[in-house]
N, C-alpha and C. Protein backbone atom coordinates (compact mmCIF):
# COMPACT_ATOMS: atom_id res chain seq x y z
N UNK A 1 129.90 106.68 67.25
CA UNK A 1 130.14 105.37 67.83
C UNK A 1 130.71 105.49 69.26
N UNK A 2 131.87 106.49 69.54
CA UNK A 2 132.00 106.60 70.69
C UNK A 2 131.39 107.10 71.74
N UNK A 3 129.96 107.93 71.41
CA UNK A 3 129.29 108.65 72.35
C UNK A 3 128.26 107.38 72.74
N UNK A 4 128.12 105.79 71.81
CA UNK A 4 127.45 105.17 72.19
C UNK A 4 127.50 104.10 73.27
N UNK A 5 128.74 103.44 72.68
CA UNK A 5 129.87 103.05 73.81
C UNK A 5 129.99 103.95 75.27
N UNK A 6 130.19 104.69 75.09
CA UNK A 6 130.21 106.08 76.49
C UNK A 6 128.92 106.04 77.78
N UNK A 7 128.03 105.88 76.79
CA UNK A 7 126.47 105.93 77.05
C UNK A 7 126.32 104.53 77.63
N UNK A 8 126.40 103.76 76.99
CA UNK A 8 126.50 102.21 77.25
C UNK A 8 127.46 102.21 78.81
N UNK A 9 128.48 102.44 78.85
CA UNK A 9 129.47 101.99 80.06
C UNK A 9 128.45 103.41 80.88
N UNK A 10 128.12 104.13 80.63
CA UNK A 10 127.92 105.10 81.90
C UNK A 10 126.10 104.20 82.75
N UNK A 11 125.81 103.84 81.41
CA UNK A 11 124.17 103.07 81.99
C UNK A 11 124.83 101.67 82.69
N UNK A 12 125.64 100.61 81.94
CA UNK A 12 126.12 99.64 83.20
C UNK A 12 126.54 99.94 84.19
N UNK A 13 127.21 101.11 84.33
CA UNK A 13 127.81 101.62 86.16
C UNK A 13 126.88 101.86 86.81
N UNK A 14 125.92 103.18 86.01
CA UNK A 14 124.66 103.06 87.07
C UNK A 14 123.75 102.02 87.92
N UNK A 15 123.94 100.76 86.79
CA UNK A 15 122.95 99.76 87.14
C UNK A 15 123.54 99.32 88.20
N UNK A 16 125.07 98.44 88.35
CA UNK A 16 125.83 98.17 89.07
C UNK A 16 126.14 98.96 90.36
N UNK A 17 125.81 100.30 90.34
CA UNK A 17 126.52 101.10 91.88
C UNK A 17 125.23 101.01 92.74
N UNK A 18 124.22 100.39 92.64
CA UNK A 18 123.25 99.72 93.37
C UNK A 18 124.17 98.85 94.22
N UNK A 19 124.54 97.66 94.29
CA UNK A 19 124.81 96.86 94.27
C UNK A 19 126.22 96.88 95.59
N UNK A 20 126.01 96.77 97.14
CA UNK A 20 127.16 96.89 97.79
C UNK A 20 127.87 95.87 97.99
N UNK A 21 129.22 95.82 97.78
CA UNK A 21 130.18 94.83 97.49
C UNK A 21 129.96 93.96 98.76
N UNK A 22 130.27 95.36 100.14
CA UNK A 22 130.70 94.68 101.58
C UNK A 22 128.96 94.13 101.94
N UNK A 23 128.16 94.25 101.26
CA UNK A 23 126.92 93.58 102.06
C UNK A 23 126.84 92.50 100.84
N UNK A 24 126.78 92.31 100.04
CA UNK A 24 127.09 91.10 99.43
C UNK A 24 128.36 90.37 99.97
N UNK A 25 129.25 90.72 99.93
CA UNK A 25 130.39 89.34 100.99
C UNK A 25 129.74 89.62 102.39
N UNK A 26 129.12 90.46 103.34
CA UNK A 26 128.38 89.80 104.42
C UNK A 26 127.22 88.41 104.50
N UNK A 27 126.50 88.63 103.26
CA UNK A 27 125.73 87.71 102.88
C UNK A 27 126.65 86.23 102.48
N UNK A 28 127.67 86.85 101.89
CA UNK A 28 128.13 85.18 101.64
C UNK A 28 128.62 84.75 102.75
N UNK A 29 129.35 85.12 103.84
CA UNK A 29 129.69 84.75 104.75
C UNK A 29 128.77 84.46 105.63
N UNK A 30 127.83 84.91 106.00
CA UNK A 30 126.20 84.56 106.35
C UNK A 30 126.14 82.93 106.03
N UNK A 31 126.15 82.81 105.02
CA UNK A 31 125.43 81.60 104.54
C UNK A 31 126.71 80.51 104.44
N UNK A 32 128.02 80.56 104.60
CA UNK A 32 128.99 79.47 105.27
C UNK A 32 128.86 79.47 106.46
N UNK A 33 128.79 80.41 107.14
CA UNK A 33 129.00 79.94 108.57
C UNK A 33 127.47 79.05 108.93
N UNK A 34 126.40 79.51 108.14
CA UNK A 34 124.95 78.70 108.29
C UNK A 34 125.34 77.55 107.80
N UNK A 35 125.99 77.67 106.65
CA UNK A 35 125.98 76.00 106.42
C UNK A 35 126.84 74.90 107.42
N UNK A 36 127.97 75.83 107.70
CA UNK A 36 129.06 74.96 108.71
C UNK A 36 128.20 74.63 110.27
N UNK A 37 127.79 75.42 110.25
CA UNK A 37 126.75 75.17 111.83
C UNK A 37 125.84 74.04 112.08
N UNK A 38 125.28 74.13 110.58
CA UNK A 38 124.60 73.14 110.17
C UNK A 38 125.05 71.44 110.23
N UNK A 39 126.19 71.42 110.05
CA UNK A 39 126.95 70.36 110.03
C UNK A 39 127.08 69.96 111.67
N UNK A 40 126.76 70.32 112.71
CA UNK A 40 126.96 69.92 113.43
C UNK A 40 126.12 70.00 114.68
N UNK A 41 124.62 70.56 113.77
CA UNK A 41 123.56 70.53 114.67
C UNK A 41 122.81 69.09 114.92
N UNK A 42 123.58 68.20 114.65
CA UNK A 42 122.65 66.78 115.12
C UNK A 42 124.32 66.13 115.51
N UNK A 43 125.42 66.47 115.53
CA UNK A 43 126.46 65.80 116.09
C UNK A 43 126.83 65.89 117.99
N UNK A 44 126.36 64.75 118.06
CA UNK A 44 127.19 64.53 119.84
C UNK A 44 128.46 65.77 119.39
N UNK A 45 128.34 66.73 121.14
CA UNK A 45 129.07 67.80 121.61
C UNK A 45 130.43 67.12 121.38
N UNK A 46 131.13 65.89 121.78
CA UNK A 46 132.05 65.42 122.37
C UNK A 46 132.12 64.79 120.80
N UNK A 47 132.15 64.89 119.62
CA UNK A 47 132.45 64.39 118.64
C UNK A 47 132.83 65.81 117.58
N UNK A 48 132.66 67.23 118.39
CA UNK A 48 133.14 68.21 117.27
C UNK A 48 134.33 68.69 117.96
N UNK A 49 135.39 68.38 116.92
CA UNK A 49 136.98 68.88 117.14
C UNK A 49 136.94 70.75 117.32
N UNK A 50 138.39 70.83 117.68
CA UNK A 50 139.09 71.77 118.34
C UNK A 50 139.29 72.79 116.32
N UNK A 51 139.55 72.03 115.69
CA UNK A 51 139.30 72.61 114.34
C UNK A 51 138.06 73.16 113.74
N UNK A 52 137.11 72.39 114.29
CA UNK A 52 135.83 73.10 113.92
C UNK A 52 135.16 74.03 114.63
N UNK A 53 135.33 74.04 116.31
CA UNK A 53 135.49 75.08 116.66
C UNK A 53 136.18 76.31 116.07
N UNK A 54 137.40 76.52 116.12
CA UNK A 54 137.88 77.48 115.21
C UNK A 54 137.12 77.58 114.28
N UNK A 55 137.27 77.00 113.45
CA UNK A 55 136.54 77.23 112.14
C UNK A 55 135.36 77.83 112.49
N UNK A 56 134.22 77.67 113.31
CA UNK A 56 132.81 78.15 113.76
C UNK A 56 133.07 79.57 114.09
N UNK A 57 134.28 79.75 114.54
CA UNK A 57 134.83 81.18 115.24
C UNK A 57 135.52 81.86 114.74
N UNK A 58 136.18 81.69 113.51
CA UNK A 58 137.00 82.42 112.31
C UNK A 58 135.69 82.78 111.86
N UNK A 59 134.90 82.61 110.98
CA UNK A 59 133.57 82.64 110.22
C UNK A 59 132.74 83.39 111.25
N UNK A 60 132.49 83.55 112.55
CA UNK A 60 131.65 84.06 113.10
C UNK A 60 132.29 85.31 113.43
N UNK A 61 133.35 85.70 113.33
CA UNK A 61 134.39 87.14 113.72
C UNK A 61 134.49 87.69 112.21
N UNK A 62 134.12 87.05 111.38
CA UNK A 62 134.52 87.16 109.95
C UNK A 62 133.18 87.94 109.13
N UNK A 63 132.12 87.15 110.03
CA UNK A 63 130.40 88.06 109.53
C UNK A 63 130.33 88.83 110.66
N UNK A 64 130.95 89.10 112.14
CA UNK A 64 130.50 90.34 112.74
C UNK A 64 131.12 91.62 112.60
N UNK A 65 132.35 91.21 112.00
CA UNK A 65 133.33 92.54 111.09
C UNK A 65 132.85 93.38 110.42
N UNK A 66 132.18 92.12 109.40
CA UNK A 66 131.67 92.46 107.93
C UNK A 66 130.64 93.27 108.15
N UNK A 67 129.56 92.21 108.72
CA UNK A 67 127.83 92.54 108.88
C UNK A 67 127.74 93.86 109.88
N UNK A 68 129.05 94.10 110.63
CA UNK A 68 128.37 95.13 111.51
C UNK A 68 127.58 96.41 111.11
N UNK A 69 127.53 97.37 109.93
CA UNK A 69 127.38 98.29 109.31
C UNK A 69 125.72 98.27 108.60
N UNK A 70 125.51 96.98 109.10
CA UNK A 70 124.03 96.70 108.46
C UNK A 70 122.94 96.48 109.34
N UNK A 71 123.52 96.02 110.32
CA UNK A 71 122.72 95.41 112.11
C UNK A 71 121.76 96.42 112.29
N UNK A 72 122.04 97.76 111.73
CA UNK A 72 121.20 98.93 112.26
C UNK A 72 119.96 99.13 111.70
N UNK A 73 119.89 98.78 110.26
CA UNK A 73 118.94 98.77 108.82
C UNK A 73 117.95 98.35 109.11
N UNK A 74 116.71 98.76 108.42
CA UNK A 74 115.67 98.39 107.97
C UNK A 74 115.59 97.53 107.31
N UNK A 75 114.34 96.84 107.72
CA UNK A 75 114.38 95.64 106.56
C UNK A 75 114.21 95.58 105.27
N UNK A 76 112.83 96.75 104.54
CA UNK A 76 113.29 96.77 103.61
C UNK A 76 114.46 97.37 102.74
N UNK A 77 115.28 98.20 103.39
CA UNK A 77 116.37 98.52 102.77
C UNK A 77 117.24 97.40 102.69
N UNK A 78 117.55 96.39 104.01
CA UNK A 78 118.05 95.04 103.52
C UNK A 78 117.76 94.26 102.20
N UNK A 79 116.53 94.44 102.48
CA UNK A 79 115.89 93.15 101.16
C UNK A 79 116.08 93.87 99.45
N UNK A 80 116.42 95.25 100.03
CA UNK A 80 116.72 96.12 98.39
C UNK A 80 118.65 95.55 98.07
N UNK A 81 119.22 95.48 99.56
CA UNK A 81 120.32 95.37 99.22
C UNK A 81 120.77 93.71 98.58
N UNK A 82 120.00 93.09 99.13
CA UNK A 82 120.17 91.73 99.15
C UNK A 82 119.81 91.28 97.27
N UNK A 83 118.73 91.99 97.43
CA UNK A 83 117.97 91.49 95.84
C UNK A 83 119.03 92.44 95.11
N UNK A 84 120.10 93.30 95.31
CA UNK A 84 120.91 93.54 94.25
C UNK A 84 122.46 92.85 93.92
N UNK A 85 122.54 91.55 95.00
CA UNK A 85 123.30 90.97 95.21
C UNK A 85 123.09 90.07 94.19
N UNK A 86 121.75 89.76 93.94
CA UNK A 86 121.77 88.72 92.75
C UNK A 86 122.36 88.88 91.28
């Protein structure tokens, strides 16, 4: 019983160490700062606050931190990393 269990946790790690933590939180941060941008691509200049600025610029220092380590990649090695994010 215990060599099955053993077997079992050693095949979920394998499956899982696919799977990079820091390019999955690049991706999520990717896709807030897309959405927040979004929010203010049809708003008059002179109607987005001094807060959302920041905010546009916390989030954009926040994915070039993250994302930098990936900028260099291939695409399909991206799209392997991405599809293990799911």
């Amino acid at each position: 019983m215990k060599k099955v269990l053993f077997a079992s946790t050693l095949i979920l790690f394998a499956c899982n160490s696919n799977k990079d933590e820091r390019f999955c939180e690049c991706l999520k941060v990717g896709d807030e700062l897309n959405t927040e941008a979004a929010k203010y691509g049809s708003i008059a200049l002179d109607k987005i606050t001094d807060e959302d600025v920041a905010k546009l610029k916390k989030l954009t220092t926040q994915k070039d931190s993250i994302c930098e380590p990936f900028e260099v990649m291939g695409g399909e090695e991206l799209l392997k990393k991405k599809e293990a994010c799911k």
